[in-house]
PDB file of N, CA and C in Angstrom:
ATOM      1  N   UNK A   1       5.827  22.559   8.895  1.00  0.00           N
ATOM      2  CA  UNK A   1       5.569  23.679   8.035  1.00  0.00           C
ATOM      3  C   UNK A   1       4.723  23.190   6.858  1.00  0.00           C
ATOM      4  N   UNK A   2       3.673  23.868   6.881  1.00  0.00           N
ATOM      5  CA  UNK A   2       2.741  23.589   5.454  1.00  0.00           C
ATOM      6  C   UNK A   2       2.988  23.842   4.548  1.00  0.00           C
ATOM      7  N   UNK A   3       3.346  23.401   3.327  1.00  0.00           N
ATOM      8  CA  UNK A   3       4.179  23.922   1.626  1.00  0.00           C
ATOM      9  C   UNK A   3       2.935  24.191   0.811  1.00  0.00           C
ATOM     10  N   UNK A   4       1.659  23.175   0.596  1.00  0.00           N
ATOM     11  CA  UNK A   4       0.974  23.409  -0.055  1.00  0.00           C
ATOM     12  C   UNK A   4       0.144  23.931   0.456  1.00  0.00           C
ATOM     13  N   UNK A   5      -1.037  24.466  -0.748  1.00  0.00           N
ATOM     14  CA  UNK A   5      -2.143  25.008  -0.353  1.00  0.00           C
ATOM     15  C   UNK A   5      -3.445  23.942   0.090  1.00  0.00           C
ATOM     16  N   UNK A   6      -4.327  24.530   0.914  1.00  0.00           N
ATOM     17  CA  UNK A   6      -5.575  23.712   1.202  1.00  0.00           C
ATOM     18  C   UNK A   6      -6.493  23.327  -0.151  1.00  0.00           C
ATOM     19  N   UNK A   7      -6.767  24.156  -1.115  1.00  0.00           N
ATOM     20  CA  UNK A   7      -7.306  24.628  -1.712  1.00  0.00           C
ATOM     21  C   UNK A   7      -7.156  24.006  -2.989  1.00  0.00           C
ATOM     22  N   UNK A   8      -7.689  23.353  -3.951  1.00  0.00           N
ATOM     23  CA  UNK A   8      -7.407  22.900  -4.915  1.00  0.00           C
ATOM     24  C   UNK A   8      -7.492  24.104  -6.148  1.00  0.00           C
ATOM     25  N   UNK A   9      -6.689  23.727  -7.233  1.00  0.00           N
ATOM     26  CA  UNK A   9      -6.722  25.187  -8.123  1.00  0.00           C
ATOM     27  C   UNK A   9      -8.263  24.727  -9.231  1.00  0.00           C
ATOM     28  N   UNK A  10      -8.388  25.936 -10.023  1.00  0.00           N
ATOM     29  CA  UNK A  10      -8.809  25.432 -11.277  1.00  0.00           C
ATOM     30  C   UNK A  10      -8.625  24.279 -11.986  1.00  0.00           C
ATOM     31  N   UNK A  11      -7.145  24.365 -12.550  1.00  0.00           N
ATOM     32  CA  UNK A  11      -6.988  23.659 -13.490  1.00  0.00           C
ATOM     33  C   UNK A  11      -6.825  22.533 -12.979  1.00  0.00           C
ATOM     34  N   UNK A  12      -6.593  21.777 -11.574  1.00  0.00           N
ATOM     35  CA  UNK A  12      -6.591  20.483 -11.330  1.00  0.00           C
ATOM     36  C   UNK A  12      -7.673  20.063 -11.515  1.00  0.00           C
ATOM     37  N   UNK A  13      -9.020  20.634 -10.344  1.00  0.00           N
ATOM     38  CA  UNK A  13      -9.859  20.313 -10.452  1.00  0.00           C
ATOM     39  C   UNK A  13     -10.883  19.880 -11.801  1.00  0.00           C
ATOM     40  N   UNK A  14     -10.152  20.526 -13.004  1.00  0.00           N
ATOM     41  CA  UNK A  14     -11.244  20.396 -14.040  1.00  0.00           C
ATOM     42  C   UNK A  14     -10.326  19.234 -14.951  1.00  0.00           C
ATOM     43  N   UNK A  15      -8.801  19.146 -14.817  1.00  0.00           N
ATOM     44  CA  UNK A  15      -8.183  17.902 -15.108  1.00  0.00           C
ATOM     45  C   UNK A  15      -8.375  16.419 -14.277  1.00  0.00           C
ATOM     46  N   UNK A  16      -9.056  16.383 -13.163  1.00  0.00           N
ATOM     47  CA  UNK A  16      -9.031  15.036 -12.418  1.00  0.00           C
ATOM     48  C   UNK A  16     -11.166  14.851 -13.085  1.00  0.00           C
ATOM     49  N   UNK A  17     -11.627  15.640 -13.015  1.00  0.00           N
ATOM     50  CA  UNK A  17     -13.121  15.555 -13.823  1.00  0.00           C
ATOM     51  C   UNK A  17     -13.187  15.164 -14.760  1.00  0.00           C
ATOM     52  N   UNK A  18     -12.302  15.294 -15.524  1.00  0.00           N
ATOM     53  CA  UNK A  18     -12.459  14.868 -17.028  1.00  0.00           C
ATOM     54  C   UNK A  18     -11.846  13.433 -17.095  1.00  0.00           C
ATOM     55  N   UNK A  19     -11.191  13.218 -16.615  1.00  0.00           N
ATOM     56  CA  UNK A  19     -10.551  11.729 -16.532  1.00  0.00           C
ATOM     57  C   UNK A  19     -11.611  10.483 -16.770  1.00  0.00           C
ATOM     58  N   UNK A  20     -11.523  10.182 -17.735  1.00  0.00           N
ATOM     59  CA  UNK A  20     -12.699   8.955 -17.414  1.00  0.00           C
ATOM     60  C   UNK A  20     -12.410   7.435 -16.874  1.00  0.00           C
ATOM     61  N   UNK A  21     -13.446   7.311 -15.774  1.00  0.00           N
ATOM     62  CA  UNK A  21     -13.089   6.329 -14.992  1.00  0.00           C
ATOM     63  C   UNK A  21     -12.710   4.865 -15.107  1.00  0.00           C
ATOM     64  N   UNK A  22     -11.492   4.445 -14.381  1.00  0.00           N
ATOM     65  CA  UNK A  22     -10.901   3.436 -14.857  1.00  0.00           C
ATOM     66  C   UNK A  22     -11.940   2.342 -14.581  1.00  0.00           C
ATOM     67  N   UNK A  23     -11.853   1.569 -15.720  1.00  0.00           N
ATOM     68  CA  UNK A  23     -12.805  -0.085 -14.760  1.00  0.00           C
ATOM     69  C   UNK A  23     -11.924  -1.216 -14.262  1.00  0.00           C
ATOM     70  N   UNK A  24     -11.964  -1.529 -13.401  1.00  0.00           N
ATOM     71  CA  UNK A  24     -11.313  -2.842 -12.345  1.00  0.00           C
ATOM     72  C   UNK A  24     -11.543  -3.877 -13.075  1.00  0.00           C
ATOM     73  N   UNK A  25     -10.501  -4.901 -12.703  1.00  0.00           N
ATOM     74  CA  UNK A  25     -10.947  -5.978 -13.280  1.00  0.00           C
ATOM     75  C   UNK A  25     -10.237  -6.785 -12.354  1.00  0.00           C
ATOM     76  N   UNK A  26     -10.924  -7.999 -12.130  1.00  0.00           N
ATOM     77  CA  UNK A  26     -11.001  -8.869 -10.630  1.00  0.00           C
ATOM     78  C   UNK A  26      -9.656 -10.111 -11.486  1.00  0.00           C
ATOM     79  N   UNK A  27      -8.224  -9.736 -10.626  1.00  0.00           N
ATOM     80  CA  UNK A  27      -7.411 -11.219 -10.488  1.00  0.00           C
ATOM     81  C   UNK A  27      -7.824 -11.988 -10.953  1.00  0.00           C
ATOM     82  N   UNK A  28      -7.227 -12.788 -11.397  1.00  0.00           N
ATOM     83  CA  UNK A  28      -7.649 -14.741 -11.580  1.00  0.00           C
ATOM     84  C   UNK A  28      -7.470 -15.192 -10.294  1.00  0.00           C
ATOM     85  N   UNK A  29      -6.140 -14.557  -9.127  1.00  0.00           N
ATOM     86  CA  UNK A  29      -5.906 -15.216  -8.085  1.00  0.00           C
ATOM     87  C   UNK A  29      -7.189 -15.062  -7.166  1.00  0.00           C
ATOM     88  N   UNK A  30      -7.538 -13.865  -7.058  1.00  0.00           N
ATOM     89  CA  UNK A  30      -8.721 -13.579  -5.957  1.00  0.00           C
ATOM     90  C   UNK A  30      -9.647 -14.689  -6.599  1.00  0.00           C
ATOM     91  N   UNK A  31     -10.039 -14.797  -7.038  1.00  0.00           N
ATOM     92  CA  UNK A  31     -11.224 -15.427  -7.800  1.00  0.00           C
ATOM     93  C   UNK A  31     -11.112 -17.133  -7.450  1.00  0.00           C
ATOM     94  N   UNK A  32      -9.762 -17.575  -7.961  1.00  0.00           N
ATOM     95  CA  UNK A  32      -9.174 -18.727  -7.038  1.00  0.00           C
ATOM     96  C   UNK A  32      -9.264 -18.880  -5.634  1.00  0.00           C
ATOM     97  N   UNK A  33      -9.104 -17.987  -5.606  1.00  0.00           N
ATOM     98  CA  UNK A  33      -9.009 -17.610  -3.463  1.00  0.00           C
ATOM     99  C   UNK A  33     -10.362 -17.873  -2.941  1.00  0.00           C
ATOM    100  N   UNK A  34     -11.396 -17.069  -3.502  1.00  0.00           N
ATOM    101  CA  UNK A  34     -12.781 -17.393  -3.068  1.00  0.00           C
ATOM    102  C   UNK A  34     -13.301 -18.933  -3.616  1.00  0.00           C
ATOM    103  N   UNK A  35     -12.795 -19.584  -4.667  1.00  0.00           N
ATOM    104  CA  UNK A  35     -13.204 -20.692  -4.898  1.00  0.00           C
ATOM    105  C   UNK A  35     -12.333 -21.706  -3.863  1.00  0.00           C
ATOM    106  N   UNK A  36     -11.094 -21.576  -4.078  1.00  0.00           N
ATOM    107  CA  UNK A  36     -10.418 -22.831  -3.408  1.00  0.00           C
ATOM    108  C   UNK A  36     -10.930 -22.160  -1.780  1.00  0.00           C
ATOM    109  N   UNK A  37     -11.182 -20.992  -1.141  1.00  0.00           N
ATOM    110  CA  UNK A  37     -11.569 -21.279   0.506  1.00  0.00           C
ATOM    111  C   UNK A  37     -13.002 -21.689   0.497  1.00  0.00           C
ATOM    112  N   UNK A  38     -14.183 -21.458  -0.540  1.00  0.00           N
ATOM    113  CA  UNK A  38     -15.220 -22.101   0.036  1.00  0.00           C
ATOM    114  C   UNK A  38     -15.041 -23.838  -0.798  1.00  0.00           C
ATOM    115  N   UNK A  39     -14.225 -24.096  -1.297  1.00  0.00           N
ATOM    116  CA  UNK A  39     -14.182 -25.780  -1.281  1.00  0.00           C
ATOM    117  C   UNK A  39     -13.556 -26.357  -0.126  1.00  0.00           C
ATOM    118  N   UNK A  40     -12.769 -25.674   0.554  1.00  0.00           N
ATOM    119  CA  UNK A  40     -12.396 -26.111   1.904  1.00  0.00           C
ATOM    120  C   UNK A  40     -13.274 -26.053   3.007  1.00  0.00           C
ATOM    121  N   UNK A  41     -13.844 -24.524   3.087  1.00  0.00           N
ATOM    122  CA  UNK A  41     -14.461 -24.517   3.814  1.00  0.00           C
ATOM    123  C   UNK A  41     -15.905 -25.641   3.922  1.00  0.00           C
ATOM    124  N   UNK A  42     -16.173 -25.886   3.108  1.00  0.00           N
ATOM    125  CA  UNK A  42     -16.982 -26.649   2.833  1.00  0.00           C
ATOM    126  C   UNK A  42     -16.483 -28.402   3.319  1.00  0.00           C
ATOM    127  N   UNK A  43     -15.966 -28.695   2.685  1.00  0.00           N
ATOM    128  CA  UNK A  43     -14.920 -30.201   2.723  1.00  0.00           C
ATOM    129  C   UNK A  43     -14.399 -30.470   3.756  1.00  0.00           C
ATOM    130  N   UNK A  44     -13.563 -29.352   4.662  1.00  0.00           N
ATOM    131  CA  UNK A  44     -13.104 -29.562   5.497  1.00  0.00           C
ATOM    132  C   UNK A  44     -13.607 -29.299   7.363  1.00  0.00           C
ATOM    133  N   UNK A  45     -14.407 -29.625   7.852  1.00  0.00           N
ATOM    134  CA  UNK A  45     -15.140 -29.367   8.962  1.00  0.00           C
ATOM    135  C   UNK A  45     -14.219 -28.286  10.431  1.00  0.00           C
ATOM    136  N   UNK A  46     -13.099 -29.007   9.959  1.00  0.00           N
ATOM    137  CA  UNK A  46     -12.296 -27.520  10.956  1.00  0.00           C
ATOM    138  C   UNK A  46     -12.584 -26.306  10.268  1.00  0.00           C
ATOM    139  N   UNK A  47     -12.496 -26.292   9.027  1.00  0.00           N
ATOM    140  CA  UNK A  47     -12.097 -24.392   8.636  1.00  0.00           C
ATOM    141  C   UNK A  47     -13.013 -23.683   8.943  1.00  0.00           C
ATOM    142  N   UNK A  48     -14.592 -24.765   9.376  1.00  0.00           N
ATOM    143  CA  UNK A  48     -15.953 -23.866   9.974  1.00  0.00           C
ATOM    144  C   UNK A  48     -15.995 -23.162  10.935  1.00  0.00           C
ATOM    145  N   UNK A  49     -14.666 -23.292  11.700  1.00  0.00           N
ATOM    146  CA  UNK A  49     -14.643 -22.026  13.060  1.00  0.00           C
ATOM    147  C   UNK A  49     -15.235 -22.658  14.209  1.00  0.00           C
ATOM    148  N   UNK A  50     -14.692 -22.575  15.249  1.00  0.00           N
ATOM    149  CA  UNK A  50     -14.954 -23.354  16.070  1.00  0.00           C
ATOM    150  C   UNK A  50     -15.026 -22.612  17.519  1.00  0.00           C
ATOM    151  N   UNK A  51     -14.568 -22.877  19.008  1.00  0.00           N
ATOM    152  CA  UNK A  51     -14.843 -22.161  20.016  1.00  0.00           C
ATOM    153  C   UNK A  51     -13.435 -21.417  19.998  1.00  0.00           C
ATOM    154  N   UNK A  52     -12.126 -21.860  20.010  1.00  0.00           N
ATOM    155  CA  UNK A  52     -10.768 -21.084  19.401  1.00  0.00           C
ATOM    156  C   UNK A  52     -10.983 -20.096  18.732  1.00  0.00           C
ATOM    157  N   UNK A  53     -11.483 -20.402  17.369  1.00  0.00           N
ATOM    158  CA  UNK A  53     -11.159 -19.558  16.184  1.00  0.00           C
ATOM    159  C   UNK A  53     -12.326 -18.913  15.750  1.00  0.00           C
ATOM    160  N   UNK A  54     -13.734 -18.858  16.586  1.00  0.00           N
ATOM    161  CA  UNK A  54     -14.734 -18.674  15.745  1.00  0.00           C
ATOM    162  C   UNK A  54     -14.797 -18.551  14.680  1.00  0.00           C
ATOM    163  N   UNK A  55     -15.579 -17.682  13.716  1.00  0.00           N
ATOM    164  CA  UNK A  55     -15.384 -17.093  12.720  1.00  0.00           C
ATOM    165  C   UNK A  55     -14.415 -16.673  11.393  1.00  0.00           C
ATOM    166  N   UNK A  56     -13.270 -16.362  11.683  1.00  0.00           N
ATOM    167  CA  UNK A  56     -12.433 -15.858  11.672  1.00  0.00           C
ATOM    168  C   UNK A  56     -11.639 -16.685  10.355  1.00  0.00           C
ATOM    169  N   UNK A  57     -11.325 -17.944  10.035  1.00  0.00           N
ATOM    170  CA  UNK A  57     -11.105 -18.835   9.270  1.00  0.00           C
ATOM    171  C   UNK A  57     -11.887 -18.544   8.189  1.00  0.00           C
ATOM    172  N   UNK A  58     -13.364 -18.880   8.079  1.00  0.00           N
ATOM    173  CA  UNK A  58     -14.256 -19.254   7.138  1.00  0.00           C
ATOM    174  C   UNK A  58     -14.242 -17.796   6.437  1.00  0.00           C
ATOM    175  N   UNK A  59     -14.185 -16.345   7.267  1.00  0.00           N
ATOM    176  CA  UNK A  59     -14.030 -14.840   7.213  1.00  0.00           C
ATOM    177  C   UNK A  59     -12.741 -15.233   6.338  1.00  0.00           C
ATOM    178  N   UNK A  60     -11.922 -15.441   6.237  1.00  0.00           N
ATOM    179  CA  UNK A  60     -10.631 -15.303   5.640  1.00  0.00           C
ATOM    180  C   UNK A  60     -10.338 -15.691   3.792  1.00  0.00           C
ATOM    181  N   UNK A  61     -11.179 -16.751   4.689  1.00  0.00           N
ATOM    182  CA  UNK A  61     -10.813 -17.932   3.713  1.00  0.00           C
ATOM    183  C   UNK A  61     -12.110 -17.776   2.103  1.00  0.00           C
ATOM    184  N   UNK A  62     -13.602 -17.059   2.757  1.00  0.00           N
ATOM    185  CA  UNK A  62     -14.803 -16.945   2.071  1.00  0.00           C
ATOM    186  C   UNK A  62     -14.669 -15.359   1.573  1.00  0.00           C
ATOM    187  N   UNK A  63     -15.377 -14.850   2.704  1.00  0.00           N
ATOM    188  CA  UNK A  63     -15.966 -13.506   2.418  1.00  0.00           C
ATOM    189  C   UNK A  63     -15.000 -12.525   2.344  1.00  0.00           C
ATOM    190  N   UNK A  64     -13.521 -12.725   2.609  1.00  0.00           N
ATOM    191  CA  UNK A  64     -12.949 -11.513   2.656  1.00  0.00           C
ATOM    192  C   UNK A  64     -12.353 -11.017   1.186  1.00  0.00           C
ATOM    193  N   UNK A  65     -12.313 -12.326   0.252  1.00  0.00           N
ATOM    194  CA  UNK A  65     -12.246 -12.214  -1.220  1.00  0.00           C
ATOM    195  C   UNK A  65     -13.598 -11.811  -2.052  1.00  0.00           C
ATOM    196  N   UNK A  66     -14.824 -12.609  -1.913  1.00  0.00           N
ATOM    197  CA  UNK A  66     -15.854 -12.256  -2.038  1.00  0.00           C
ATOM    198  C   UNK A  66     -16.336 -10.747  -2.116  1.00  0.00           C
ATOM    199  N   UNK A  67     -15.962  -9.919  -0.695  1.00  0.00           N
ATOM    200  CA  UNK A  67     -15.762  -8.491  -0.225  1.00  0.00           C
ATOM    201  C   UNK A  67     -15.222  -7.761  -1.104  1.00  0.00           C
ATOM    202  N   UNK A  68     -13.750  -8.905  -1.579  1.00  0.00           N
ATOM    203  CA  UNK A  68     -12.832  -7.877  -2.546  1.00  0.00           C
ATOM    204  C   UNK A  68     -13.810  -7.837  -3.761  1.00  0.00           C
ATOM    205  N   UNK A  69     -14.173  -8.562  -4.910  1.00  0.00           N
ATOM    206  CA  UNK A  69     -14.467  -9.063  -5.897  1.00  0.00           C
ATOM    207  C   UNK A  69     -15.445  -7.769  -6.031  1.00  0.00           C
ATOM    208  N   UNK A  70     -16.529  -8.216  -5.012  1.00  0.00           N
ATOM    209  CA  UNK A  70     -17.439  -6.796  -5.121  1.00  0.00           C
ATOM    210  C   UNK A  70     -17.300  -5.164  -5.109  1.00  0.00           C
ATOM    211  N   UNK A  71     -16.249  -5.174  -4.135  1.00  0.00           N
ATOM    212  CA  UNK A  71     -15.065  -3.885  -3.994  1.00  0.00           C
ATOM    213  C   UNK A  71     -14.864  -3.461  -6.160  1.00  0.00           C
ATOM    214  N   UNK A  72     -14.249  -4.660  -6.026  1.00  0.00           N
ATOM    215  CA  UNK A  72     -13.318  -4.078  -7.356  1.00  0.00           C
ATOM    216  C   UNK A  72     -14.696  -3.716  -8.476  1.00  0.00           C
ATOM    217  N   UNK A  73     -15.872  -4.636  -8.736  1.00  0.00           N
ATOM    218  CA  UNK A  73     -16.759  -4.747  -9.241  1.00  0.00           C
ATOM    219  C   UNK A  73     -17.751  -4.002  -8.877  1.00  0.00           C
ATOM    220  N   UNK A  74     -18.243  -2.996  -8.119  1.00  0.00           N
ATOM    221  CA  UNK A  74     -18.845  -1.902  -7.810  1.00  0.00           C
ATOM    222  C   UNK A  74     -19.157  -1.146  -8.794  1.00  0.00           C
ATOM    223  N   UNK A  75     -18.723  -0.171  -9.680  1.00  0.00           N
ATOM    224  CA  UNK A  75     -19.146   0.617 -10.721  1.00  0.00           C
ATOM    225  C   UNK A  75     -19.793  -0.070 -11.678  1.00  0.00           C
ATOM    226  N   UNK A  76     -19.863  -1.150 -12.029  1.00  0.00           N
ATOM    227  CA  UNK A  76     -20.005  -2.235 -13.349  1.00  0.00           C
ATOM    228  C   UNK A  76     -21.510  -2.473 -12.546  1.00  0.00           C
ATOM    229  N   UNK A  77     -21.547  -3.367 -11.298  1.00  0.00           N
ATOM    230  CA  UNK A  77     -22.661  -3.684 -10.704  1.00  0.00           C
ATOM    231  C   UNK A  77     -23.664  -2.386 -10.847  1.00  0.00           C
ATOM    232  N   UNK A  78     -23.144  -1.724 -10.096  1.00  0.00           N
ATOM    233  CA  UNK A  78     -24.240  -0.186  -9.888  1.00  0.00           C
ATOM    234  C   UNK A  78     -24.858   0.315 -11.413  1.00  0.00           C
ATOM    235  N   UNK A  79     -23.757  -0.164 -12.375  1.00  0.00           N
ATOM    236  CA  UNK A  79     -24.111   0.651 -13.832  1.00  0.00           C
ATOM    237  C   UNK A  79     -25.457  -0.862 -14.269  1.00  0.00           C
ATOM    238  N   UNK A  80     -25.227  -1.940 -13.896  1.00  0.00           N
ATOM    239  CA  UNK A  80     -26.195  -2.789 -14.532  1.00  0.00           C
ATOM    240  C   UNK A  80     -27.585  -2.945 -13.790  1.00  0.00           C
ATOM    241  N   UNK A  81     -27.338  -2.582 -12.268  1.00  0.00           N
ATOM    242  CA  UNK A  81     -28.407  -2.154 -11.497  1.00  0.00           C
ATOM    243  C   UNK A  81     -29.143  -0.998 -11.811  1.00  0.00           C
ATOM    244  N   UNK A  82     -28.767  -0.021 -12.219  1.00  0.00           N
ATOM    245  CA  UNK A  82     -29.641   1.547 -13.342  1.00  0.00           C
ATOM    246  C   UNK A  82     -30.022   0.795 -14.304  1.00  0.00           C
ATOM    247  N   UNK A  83     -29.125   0.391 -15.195  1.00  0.00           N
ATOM    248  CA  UNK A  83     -30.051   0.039 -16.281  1.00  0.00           C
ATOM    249  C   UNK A  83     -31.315  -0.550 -16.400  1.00  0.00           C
ATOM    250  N   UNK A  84     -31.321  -1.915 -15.360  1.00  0.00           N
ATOM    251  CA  UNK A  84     -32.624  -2.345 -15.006  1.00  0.00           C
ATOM    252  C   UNK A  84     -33.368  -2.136 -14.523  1.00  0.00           C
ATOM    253  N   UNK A  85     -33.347  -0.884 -13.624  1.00  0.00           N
ATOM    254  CA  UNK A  85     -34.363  -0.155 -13.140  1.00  0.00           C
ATOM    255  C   UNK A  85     -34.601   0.859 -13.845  1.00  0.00           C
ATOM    256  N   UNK A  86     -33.950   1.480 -14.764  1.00  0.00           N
ATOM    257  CA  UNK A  86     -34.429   2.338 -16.555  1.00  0.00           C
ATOM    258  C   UNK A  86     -35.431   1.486 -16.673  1.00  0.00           C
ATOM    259  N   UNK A  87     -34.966   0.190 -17.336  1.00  0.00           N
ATOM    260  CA  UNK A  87     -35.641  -1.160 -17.923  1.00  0.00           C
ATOM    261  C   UNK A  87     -37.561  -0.735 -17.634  1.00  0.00           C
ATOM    262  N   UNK A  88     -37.335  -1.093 -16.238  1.00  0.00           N
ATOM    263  CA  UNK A  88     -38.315  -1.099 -15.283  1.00  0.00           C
ATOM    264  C   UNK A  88     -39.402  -0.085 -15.078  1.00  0.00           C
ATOM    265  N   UNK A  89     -39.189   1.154 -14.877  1.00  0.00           N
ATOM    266  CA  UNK A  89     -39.365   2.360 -14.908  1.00  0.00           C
ATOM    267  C   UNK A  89     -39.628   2.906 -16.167  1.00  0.00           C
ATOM    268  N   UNK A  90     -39.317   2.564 -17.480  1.00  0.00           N
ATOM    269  CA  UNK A  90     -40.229   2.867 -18.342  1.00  0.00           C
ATOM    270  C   UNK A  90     -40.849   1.579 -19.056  1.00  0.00           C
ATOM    271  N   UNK A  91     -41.195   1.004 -18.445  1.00  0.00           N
ATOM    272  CA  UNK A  91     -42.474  -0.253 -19.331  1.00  0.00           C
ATOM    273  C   UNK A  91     -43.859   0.493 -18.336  1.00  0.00           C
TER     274      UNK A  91
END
């Protein structure tokens, strides 16, 4: 049985708009995570993935924090990427 409506009302809609957007801010751990897996990955010649494990290690251990970092850091990036193309666009 459906309770709510499909439909969002007025007053939500103009209360979730006005909200101004939170900014992320990236762990110390993630940040650790991407440093201590590419010093391994690096140092250590197994964590490079092999015919077993392809990929999948160095994915774990590198880019999947990396992924996050940028995830969380998205609005900040995009806002400093406009600016420099403002920058750009009027000289």
């Amino acid at each position: 049985m459906l309770l709510a409506p499909f439909a969002l009302t007025e007053t939500t809609t103009r209360r979730v708009a006005t909200n101004p957007p939170r900014i992320a801010t990236v762990p110390p751990w993630l940040v650790a995570w991407a440093v201590i897996g590419g010093i391994a990955v690096l140092c250590v010649p197994a964590l490079r993935g092999g015919p077993t494990t392809g990929l999948t290690l160095p994915f774990w251990l590198v880019a999947a924090p990396l992924l996050n970092i940028l995830w969380l850091t998205r609005r900040r990036l995009l806002a400093a990427v406009r600016r420099r193309s403002a920058r750009v666009h009027s000289r």
